[in-house]
C-alpha atoms as a PDB file:
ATOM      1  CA  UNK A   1    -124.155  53.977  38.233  1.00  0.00           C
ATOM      2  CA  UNK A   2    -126.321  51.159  39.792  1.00  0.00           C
ATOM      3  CA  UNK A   3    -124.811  48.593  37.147  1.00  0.00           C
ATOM      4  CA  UNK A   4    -121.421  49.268  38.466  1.00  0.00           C
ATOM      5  CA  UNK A   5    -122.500  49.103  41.844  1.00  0.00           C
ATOM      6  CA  UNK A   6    -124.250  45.718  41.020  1.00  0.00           C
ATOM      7  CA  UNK A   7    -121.137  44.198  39.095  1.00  0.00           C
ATOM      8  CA  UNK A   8    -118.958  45.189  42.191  1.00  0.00           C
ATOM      9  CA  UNK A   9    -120.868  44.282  44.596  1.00  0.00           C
ATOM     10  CA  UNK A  10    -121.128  40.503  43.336  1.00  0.00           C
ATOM     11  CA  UNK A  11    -117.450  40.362  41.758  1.00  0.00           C
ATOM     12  CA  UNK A  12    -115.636  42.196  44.691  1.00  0.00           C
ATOM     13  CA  UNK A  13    -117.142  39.284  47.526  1.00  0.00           C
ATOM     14  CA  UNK A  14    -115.474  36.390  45.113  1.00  0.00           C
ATOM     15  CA  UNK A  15    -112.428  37.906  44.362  1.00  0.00           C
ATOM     16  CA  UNK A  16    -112.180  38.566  48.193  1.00  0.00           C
ATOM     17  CA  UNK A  17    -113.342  34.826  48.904  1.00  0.00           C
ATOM     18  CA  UNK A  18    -110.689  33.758  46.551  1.00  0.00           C
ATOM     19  CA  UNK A  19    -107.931  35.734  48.232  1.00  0.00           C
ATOM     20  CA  UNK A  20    -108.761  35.489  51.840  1.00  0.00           C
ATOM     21  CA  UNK A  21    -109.386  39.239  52.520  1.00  0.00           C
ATOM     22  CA  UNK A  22    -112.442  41.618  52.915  1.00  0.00           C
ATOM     23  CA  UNK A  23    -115.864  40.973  53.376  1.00  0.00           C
ATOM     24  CA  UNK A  24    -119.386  41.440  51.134  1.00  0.00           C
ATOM     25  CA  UNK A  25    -120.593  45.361  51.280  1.00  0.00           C
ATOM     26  CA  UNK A  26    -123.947  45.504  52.935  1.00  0.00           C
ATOM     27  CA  UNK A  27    -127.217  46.631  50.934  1.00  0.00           C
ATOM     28  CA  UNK A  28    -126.738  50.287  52.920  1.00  0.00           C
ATOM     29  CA  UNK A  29    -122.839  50.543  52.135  1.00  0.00           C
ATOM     30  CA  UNK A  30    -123.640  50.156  48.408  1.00  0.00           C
ATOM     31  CA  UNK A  31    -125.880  52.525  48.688  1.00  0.00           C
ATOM     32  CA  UNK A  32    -123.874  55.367  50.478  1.00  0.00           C
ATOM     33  CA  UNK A  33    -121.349  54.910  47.900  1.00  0.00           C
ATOM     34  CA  UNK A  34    -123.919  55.320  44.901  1.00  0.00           C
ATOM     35  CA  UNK A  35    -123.683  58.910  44.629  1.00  0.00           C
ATOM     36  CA  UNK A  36    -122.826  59.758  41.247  1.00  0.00           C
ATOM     37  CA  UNK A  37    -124.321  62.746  39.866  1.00  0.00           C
ATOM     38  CA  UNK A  38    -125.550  63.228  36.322  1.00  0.00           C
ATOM     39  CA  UNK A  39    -124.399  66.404  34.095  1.00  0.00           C
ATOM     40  CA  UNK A  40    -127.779  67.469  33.796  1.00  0.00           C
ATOM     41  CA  UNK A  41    -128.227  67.286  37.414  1.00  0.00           C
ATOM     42  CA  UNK A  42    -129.915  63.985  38.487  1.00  0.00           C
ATOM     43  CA  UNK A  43    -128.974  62.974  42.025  1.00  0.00           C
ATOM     44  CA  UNK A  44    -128.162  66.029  42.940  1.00  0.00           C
ATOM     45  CA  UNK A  45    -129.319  66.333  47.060  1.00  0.00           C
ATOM     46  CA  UNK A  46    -130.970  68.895  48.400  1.00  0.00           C
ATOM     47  CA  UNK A  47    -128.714  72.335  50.109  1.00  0.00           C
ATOM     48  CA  UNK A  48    -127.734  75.280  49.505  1.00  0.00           C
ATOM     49  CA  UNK A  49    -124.607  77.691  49.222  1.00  0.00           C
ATOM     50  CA  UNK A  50    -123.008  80.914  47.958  1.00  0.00           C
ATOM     51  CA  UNK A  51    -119.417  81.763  46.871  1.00  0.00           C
ATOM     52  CA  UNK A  52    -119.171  83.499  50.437  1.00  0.00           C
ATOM     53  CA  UNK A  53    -120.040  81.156  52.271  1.00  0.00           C
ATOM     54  CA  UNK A  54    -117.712  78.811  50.123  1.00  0.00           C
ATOM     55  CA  UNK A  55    -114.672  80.691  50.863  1.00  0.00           C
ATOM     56  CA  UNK A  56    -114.668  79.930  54.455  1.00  0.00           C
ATOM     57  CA  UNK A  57    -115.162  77.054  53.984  1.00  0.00           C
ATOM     58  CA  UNK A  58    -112.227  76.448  51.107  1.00  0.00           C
ATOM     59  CA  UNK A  59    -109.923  78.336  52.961  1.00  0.00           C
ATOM     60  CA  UNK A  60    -110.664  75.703  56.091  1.00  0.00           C
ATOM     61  CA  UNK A  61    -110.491  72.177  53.953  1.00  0.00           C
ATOM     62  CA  UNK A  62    -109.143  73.550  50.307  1.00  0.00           C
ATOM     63  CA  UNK A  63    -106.383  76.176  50.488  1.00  0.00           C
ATOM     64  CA  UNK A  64    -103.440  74.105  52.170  1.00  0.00           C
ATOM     65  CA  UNK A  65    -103.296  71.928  48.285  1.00  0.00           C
ATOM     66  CA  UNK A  66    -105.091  74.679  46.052  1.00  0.00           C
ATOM     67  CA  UNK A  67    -103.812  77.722  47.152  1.00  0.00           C
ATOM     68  CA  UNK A  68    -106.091  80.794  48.717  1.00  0.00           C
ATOM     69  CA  UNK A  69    -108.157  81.514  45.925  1.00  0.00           C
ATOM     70  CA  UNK A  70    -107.713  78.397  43.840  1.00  0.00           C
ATOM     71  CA  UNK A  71    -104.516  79.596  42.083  1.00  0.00           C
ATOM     72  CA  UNK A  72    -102.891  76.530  42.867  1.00  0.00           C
ATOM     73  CA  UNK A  73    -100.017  75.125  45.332  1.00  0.00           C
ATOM     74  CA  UNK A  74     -99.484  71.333  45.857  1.00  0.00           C
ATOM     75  CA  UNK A  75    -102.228  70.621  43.850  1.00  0.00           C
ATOM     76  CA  UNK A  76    -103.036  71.920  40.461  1.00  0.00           C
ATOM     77  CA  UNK A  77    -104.753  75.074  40.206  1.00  0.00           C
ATOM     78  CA  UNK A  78    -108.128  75.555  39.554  1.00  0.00           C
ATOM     79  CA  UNK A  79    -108.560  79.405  38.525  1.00  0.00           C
ATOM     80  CA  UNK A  80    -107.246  80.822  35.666  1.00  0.00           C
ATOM     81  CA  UNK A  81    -106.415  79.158  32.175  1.00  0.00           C
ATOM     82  CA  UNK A  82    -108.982  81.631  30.044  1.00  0.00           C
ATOM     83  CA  UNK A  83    -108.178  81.363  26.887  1.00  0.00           C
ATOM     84  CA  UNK A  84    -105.110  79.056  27.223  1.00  0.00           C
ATOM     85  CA  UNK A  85    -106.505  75.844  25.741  1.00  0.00           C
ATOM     86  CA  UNK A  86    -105.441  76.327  22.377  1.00  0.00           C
ATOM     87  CA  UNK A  87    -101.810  77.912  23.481  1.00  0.00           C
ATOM     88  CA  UNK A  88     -98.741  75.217  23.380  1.00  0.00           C
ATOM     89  CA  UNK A  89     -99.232  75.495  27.141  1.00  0.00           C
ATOM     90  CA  UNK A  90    -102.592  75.140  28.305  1.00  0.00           C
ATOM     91  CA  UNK A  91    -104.237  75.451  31.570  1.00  0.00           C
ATOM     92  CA  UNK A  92    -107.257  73.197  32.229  1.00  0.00           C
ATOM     93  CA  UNK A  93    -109.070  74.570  35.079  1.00  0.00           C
ATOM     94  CA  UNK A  94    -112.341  74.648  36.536  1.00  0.00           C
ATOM     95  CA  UNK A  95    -113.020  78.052  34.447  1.00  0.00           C
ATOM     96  CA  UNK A  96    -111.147  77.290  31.405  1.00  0.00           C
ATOM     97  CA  UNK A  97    -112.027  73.587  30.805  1.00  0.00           C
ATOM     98  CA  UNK A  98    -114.705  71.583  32.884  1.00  0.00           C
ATOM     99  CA  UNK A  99    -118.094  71.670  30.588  1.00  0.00           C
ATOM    100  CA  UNK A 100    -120.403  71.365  33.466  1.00  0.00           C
ATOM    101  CA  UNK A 101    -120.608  72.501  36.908  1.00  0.00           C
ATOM    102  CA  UNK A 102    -122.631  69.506  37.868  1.00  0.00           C
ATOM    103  CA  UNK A 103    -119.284  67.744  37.425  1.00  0.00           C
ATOM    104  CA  UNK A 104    -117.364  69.956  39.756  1.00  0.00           C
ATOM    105  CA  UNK A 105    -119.953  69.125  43.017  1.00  0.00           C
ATOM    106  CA  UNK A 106    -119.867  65.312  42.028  1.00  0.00           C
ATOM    107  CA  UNK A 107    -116.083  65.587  42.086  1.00  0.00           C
ATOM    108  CA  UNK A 108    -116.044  67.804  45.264  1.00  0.00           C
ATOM    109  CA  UNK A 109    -118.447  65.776  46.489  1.00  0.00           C
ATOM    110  CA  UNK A 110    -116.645  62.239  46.253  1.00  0.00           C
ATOM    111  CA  UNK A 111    -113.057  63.013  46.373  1.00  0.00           C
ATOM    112  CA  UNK A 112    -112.435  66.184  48.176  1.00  0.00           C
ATOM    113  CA  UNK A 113    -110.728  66.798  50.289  1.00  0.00           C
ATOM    114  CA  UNK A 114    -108.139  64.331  49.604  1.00  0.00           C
ATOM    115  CA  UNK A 115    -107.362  63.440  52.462  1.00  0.00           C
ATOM    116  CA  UNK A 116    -111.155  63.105  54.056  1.00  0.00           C
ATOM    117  CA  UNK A 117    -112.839  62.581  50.715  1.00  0.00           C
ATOM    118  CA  UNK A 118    -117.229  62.870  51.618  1.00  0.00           C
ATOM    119  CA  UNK A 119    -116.566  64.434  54.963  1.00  0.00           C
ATOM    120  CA  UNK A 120    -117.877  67.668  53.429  1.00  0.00           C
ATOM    121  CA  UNK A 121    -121.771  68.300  53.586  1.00  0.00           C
ATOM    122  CA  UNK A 122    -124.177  69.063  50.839  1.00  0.00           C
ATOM    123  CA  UNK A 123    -124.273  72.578  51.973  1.00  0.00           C
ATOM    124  CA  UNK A 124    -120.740  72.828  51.853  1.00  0.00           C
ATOM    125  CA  UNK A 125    -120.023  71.095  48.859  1.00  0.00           C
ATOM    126  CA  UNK A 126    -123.019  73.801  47.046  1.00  0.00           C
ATOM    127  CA  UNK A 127    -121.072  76.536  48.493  1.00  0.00           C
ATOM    128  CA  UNK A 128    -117.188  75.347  47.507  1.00  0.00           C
ATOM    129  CA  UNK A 129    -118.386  74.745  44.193  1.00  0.00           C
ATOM    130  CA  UNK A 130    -119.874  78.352  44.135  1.00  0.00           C
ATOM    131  CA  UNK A 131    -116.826  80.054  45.472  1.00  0.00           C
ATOM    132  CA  UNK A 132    -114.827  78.551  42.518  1.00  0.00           C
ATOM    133  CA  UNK A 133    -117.334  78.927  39.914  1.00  0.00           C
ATOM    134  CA  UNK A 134    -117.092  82.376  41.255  1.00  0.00           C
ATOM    135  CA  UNK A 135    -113.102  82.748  41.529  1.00  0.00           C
ATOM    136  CA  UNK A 136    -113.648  81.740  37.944  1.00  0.00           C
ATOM    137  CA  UNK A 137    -115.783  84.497  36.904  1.00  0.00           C
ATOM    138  CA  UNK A 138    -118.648  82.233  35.740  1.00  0.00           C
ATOM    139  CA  UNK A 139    -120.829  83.302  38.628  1.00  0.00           C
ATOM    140  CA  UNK A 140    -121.630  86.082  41.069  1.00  0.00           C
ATOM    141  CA  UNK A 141    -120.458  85.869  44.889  1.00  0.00           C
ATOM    142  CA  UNK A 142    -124.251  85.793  46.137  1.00  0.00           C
ATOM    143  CA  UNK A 143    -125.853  83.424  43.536  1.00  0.00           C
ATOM    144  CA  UNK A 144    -127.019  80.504  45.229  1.00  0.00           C
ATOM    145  CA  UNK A 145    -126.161  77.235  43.999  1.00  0.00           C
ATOM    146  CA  UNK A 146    -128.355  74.217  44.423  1.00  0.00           C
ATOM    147  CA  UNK A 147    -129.908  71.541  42.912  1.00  0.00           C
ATOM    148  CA  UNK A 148    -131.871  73.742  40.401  1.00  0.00           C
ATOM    149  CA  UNK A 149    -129.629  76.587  40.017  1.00  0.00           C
ATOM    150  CA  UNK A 150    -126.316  74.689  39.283  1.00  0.00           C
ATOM    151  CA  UNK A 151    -127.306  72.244  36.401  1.00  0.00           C
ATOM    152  CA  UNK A 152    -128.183  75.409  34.686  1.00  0.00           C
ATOM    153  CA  UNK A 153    -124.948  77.367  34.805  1.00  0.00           C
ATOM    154  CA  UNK A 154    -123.852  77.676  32.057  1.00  0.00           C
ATOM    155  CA  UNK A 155    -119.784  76.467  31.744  1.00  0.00           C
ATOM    156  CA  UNK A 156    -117.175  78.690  29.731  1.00  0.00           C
ATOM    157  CA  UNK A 157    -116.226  75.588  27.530  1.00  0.00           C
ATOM    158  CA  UNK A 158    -119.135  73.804  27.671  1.00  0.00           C
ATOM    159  CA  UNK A 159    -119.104  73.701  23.923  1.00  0.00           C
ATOM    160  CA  UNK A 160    -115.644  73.270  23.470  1.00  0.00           C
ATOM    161  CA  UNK A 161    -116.017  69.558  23.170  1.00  0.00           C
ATOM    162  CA  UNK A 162    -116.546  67.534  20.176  1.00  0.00           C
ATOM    163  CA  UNK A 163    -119.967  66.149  20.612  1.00  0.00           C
ATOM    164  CA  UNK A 164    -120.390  62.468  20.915  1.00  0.00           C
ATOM    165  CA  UNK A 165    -122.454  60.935  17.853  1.00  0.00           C
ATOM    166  CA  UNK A 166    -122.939  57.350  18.794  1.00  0.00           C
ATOM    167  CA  UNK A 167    -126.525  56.122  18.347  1.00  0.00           C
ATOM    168  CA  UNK A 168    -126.544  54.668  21.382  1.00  0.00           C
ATOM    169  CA  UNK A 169    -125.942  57.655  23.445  1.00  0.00           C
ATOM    170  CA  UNK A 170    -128.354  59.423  24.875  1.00  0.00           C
ATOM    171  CA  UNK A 171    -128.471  63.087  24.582  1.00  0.00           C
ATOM    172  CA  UNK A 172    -128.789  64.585  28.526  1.00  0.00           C
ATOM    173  CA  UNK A 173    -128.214  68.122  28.617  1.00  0.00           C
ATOM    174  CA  UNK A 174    -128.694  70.729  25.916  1.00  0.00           C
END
């Protein structure tokens, strides 16, 4: 993540040079936006949260797009789709096709809500990403997710991806 952070920050102040618009990001603005977490849980902050405490808080910033329980409205649902990925119709949700729950807080975490993506707080980010781990059966309504406990849970498809054989890969999670 740092590399791309490093190749923006010099190519972006050029380009913007070149064009007459913007300005160089700071040191601390390149920083704030270097938040990327790792599948195997690297970066990952510190906080807390459960699957209750996640529903209040979905059904305050989530459930206008999602739906209620994740079932979908504007948006694309995120519940559901068990055993649809090989149909002629499947459903790729949170439950059916994401391989690592690490994934789901980065994404919550950078880009939700859409409208105020990063407004949310670590605590509330743990506990939306519980609430639809647990609307997707993969975890109970009181297990607490955090930076130790949610690397570890253990995604319905998570091995329902071809693995990736390169030599110059490195193998994170197992």
């Amino acid at each position: 993540m740092w590399k791309l952070s490093l190749v923006l920050a010099l190519a972006l102040p050029a380009m913007g040079q070149k064009l007459g618009v913007g300005r160089a990001a700071t040191a601390d603005e390149v920083k704030a936006a270097d938040i990327g977490v790792l599948i195997d849980g690297t970066n990952l902050p510190a906080g807390k949260g459960t699957a209750v405490e996640g529903k209040e808080v979905f059904a305050k910033r989530c459930a206008k797009c999602h739906g209620a329980k994740g079932e979908g409205g504007d948006e694309a649902p995120l519940v559901g789709g068990k055993g649809s990925l090989t149909s002629v119709k499947p459903l790729k949700t949170i439950g059916s096709y994401w391989p690592y729950a690490t994934t789901l807080f980065d994404y919550i975490n950078r880009a939700m809500p859409f409208n105020q993506p990063g407004i949310l707080t670590p605590d509330q980010v743990y506990a939306v990403s519980a609430f639809l781990l647990n609307q997707n059966g993969v975890i109970q309504e009181n297990d607490v997710m955090d930076a130790k406990s949610l690397p570890k849970v253990k995604m319905p498809n998570r091995d329902g991806f071809i693995k990736d054989s390169r030599p110059d890969v490195k193998k994170r999670v197992k």
